[in-house]
PDB file of N, CA and C in Angstrom:
ATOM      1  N   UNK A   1       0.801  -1.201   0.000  1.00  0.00           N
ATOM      2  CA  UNK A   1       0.000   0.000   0.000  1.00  0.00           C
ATOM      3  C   UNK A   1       0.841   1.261   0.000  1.00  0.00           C
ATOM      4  N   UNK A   2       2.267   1.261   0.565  1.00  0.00           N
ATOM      5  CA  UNK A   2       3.027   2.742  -0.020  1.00  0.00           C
ATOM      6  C   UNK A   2       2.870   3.174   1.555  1.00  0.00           C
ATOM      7  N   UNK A   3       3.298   4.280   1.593  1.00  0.00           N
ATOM      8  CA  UNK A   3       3.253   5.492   3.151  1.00  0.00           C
ATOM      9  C   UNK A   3       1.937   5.635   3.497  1.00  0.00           C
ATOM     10  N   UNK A   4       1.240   5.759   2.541  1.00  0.00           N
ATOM     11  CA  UNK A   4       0.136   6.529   2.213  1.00  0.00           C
ATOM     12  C   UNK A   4      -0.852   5.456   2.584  1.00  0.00           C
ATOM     13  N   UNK A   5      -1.104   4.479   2.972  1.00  0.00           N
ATOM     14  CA  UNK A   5      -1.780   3.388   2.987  1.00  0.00           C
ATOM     15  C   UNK A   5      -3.015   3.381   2.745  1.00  0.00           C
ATOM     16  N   UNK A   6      -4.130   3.602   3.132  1.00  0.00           N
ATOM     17  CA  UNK A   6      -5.242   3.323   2.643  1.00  0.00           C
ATOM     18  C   UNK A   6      -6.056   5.125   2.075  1.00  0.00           C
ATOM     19  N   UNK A   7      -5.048   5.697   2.525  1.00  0.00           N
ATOM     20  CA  UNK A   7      -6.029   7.154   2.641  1.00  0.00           C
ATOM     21  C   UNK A   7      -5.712   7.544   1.612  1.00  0.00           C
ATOM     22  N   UNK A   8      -6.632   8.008   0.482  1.00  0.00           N
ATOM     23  CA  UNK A   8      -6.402   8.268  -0.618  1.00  0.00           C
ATOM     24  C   UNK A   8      -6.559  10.025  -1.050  1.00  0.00           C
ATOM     25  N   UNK A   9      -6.895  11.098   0.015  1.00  0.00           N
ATOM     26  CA  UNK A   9      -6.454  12.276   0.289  1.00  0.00           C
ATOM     27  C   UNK A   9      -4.826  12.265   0.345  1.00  0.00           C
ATOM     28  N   UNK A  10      -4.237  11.402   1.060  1.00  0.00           N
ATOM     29  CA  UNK A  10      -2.656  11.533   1.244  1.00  0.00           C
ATOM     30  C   UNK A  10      -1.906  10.799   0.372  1.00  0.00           C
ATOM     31  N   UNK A  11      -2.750   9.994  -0.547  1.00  0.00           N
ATOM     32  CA  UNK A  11      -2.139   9.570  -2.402  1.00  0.00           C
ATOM     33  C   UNK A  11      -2.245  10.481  -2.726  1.00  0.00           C
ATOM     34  N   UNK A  12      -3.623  11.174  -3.181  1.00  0.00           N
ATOM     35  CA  UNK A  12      -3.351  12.434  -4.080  1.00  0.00           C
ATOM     36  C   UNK A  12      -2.421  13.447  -3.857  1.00  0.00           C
ATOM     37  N   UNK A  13      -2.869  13.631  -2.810  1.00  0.00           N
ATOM     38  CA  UNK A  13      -1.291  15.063  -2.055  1.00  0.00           C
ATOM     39  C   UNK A  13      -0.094  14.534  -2.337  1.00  0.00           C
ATOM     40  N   UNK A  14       0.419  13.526  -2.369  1.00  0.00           N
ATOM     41  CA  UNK A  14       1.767  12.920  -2.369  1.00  0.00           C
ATOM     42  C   UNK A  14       2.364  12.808  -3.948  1.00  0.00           C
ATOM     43  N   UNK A  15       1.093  12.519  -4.973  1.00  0.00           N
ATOM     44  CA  UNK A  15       1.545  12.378  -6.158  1.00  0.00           C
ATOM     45  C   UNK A  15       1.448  13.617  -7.070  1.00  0.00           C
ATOM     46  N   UNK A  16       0.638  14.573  -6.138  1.00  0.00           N
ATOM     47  CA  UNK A  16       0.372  15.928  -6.627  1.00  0.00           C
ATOM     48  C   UNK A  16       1.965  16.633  -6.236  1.00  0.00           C
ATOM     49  N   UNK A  17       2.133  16.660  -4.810  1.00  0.00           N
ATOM     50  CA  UNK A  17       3.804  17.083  -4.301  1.00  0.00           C
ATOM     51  C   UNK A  17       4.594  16.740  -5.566  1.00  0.00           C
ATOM     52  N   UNK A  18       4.705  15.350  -5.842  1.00  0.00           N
ATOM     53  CA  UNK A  18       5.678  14.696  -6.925  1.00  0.00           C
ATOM     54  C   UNK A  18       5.717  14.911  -8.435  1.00  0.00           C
ATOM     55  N   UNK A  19       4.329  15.317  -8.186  1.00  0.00           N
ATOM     56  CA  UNK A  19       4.698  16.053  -9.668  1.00  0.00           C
ATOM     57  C   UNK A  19       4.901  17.435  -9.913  1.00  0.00           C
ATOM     58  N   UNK A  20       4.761  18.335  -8.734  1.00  0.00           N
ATOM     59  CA  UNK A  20       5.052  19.625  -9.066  1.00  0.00           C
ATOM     60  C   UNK A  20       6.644  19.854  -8.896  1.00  0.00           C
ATOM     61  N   UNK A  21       6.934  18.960  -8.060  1.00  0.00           N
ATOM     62  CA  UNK A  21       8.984  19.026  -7.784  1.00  0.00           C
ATOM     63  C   UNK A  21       9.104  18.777  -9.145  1.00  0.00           C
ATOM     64  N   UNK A  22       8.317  17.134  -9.869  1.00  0.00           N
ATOM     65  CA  UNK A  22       8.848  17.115 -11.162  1.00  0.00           C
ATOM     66  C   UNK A  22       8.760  18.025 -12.278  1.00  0.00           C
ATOM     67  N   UNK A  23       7.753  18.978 -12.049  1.00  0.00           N
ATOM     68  CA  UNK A  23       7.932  20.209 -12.864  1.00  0.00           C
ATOM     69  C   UNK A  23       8.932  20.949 -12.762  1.00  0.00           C
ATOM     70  N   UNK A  24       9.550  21.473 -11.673  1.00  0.00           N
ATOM     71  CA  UNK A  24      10.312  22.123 -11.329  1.00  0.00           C
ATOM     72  C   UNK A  24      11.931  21.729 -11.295  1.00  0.00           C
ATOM     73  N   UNK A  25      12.030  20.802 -11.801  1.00  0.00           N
ATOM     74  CA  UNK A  25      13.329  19.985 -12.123  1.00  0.00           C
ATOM     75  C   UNK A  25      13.523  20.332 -13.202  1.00  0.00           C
ATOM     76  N   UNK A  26      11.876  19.909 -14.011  1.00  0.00           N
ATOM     77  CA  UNK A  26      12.228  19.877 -15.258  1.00  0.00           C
ATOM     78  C   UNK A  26      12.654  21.009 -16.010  1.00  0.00           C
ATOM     79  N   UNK A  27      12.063  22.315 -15.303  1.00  0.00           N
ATOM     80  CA  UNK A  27      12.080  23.601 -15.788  1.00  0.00           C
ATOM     81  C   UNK A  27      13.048  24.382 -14.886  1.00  0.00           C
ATOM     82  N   UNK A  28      13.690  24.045 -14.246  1.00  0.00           N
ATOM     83  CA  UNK A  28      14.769  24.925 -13.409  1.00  0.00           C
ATOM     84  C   UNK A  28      16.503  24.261 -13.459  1.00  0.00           C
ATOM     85  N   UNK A  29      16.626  22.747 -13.555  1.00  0.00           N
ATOM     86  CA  UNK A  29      17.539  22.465 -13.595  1.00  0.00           C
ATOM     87  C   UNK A  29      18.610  22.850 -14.331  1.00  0.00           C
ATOM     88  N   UNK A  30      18.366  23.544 -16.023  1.00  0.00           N
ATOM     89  CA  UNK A  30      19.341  24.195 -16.641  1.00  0.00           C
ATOM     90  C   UNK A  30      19.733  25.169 -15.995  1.00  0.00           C
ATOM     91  N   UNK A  31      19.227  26.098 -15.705  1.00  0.00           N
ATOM     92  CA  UNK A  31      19.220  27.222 -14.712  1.00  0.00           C
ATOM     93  C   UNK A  31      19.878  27.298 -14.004  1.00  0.00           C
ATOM     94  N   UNK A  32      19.614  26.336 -12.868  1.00  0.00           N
ATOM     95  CA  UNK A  32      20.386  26.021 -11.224  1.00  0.00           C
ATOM     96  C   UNK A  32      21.990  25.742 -12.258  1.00  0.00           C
ATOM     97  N   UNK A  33      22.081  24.137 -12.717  1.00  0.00           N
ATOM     98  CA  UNK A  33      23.197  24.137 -13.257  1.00  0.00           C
ATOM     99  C   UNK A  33      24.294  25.270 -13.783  1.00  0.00           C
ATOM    100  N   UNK A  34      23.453  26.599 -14.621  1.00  0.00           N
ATOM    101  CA  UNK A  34      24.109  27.466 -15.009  1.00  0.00           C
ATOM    102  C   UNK A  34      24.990  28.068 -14.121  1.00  0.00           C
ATOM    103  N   UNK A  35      23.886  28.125 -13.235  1.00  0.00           N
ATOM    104  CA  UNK A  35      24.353  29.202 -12.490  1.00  0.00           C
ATOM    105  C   UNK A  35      25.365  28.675 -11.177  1.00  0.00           C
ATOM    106  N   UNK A  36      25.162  27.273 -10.936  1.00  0.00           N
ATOM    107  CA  UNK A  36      26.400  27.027  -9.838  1.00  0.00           C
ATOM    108  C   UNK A  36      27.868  26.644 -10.986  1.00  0.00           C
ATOM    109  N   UNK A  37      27.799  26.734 -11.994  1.00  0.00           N
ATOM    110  CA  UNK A  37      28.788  26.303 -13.045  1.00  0.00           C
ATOM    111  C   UNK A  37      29.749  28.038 -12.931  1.00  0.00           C
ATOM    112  N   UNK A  38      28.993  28.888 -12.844  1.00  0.00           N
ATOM    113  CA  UNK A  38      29.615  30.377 -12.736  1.00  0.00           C
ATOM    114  C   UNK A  38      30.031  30.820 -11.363  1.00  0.00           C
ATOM    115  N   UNK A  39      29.484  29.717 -10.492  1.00  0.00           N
ATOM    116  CA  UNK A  39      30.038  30.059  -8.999  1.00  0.00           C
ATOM    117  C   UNK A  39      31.054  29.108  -8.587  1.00  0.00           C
ATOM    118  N   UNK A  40      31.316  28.193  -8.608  1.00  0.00           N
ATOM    119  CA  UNK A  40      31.600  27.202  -8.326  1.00  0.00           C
ATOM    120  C   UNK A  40      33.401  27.010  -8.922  1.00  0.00           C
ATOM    121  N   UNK A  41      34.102  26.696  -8.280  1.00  0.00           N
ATOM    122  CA  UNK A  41      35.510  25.915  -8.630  1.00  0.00           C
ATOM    123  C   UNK A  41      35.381  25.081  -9.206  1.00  0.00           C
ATOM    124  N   UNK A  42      35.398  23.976  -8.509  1.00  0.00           N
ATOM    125  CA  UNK A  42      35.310  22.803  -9.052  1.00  0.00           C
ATOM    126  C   UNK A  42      33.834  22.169  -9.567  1.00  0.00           C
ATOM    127  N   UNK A  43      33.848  21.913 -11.373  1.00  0.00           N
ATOM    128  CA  UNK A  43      32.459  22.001 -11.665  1.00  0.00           C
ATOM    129  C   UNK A  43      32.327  20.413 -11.549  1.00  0.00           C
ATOM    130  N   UNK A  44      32.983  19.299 -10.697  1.00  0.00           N
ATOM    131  CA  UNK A  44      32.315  18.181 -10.438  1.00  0.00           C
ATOM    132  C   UNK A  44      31.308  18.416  -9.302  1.00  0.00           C
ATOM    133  N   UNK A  45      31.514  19.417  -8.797  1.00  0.00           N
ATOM    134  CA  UNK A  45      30.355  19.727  -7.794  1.00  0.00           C
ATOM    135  C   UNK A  45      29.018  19.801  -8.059  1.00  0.00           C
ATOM    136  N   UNK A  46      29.056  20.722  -9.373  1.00  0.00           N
ATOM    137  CA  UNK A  46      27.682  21.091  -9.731  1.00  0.00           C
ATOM    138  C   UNK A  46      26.213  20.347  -9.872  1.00  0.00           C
ATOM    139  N   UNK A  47      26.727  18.765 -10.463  1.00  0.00           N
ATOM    140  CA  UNK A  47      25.071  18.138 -10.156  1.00  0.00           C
ATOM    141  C   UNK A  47      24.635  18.001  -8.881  1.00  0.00           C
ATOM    142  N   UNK A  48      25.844  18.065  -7.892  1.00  0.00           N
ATOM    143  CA  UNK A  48      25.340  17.494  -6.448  1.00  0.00           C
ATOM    144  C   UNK A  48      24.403  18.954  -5.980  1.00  0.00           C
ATOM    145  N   UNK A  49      25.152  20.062  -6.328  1.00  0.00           N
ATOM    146  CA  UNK A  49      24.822  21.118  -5.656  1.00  0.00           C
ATOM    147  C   UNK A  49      23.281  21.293  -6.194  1.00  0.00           C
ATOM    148  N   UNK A  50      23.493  20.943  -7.795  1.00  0.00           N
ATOM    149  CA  UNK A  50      21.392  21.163  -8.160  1.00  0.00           C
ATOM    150  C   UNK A  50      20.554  19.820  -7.597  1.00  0.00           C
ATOM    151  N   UNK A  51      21.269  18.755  -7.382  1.00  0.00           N
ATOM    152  CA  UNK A  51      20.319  17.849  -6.536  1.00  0.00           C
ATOM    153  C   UNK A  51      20.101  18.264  -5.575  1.00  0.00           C
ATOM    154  N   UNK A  52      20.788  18.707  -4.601  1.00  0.00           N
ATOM    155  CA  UNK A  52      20.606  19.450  -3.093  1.00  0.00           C
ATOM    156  C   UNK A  52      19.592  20.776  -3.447  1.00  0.00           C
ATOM    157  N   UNK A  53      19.429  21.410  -4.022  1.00  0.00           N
ATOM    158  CA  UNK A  53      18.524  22.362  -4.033  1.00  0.00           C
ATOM    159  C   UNK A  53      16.640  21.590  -4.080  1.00  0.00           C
ATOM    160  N   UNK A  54      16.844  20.438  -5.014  1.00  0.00           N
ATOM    161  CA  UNK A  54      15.590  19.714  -5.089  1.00  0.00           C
ATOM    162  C   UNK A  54      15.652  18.964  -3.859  1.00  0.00           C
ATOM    163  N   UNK A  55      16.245  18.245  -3.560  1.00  0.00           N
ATOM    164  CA  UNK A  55      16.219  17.615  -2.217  1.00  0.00           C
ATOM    165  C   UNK A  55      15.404  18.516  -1.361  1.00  0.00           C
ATOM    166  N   UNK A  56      16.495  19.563  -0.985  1.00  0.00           N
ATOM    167  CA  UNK A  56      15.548  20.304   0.346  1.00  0.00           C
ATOM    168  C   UNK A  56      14.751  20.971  -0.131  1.00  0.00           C
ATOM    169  N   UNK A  57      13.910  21.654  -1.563  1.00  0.00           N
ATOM    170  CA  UNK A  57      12.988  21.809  -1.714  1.00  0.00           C
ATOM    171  C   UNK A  57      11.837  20.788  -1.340  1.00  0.00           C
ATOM    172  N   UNK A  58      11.776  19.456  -1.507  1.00  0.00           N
ATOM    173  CA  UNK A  58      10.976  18.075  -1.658  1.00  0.00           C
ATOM    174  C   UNK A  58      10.729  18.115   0.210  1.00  0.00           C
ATOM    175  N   UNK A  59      11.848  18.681   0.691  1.00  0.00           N
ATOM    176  CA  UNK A  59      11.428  18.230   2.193  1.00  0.00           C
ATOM    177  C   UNK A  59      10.277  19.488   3.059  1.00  0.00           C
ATOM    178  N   UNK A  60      10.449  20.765   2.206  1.00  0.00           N
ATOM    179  CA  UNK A  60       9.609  21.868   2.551  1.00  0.00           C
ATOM    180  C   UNK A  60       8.205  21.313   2.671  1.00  0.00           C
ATOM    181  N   UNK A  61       7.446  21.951   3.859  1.00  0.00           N
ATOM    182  CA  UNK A  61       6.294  22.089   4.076  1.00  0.00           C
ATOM    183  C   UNK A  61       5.183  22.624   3.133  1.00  0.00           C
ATOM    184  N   UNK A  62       5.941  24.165   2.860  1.00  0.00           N
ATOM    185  CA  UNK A  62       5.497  24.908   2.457  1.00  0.00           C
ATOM    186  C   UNK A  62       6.526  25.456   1.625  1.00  0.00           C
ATOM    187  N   UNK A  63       6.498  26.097   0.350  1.00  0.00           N
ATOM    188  CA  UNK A  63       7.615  26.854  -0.441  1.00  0.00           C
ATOM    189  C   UNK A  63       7.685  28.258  -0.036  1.00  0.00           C
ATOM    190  N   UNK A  64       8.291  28.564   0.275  1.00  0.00           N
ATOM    191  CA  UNK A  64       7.806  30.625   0.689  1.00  0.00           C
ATOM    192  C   UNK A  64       7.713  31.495  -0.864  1.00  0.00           C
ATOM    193  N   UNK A  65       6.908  32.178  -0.563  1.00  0.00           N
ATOM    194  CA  UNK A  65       6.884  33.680  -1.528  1.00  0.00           C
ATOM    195  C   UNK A  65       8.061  34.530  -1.881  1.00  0.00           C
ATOM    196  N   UNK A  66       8.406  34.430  -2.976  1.00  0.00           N
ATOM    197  CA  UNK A  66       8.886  35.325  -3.914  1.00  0.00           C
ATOM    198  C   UNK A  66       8.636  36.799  -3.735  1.00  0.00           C
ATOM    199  N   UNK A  67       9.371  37.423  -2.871  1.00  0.00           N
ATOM    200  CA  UNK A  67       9.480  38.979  -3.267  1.00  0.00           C
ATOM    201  C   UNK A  67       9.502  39.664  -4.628  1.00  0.00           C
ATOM    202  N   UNK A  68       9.336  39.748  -5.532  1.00  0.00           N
ATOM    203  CA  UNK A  68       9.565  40.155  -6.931  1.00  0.00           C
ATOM    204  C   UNK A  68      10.342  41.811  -6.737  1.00  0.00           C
ATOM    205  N   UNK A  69      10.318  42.196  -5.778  1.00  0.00           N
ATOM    206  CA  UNK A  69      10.567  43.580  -6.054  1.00  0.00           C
ATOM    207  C   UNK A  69      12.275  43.702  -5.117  1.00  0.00           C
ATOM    208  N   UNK A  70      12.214  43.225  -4.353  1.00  0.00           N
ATOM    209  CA  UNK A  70      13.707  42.905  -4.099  1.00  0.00           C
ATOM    210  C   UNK A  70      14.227  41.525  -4.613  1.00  0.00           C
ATOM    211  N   UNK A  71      13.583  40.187  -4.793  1.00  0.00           N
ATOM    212  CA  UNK A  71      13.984  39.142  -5.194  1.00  0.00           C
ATOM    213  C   UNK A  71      14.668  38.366  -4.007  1.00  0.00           C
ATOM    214  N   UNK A  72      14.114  38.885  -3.013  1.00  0.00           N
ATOM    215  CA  UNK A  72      14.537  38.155  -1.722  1.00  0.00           C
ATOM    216  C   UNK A  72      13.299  37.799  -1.202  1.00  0.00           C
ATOM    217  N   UNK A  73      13.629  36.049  -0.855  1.00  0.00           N
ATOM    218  CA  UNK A  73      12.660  35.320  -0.001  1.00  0.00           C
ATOM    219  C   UNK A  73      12.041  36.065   1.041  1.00  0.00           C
ATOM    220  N   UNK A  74      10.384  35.843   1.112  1.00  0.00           N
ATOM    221  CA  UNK A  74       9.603  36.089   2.468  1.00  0.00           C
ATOM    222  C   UNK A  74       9.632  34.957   3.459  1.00  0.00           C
ATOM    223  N   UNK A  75      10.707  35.326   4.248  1.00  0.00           N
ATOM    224  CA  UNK A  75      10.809  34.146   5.191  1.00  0.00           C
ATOM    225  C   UNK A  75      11.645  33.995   6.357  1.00  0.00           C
ATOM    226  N   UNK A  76      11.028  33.499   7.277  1.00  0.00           N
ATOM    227  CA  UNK A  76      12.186  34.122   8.607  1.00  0.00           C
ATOM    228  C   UNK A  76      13.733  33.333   8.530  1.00  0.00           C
ATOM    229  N   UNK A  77      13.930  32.319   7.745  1.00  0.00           N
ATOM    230  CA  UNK A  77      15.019  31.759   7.726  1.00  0.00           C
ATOM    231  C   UNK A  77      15.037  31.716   6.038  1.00  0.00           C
ATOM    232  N   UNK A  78      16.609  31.145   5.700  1.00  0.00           N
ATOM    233  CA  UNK A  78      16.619  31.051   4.488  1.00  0.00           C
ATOM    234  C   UNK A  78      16.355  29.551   4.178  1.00  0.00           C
ATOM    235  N   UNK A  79      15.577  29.672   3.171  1.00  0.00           N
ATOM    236  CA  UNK A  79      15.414  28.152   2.623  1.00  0.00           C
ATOM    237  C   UNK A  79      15.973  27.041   2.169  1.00  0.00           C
ATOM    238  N   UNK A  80      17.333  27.515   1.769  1.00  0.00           N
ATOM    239  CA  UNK A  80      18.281  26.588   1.647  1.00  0.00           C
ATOM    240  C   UNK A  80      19.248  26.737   2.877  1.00  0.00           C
ATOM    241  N   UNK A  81      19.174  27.171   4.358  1.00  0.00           N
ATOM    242  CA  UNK A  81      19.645  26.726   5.242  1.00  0.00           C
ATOM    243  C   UNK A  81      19.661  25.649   5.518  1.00  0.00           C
TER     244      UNK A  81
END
């Protein structure tokens, strides 16, 4: 039966979660990559560093809000702490 065992509110939520990370892989990973490839020394680092961004995204509760006008997270801690 999975985590989720019989309750099928906490299938849907779970496969709904899984597919919006999988959106967001799909559409951010060039990106992330780019951009730790321009920070970064050593670029064997770089897939680990864009897996770690999905990782602890996947473990969030909640994603926080996008400031658009400074481009800094609404949030009392940083999210990739």
């Amino acid at each position: 039966m999975g985590q989720n065992g019989n309750n099928p509110l906490k299938q849907v939520q779970s496969e709904t979660r899984s597919s919006s990370l999988d959106h967001l892989v799909r559409r951010y990973s060039r990106a992330l990559t780019s951009f730790f490839q321009r920070r970064v020394s050593n670029q064997d680092d770089v897939p680990d560093l864009v897996q770690d961004v999905f990782l602890r995204l996947s473990r969030l509760e909640e994603v926080p809000e996008l400031d658009r006008k400074s481009t800094r997270l609404n949030s009392s801690h940083h999210w990739l702490s």
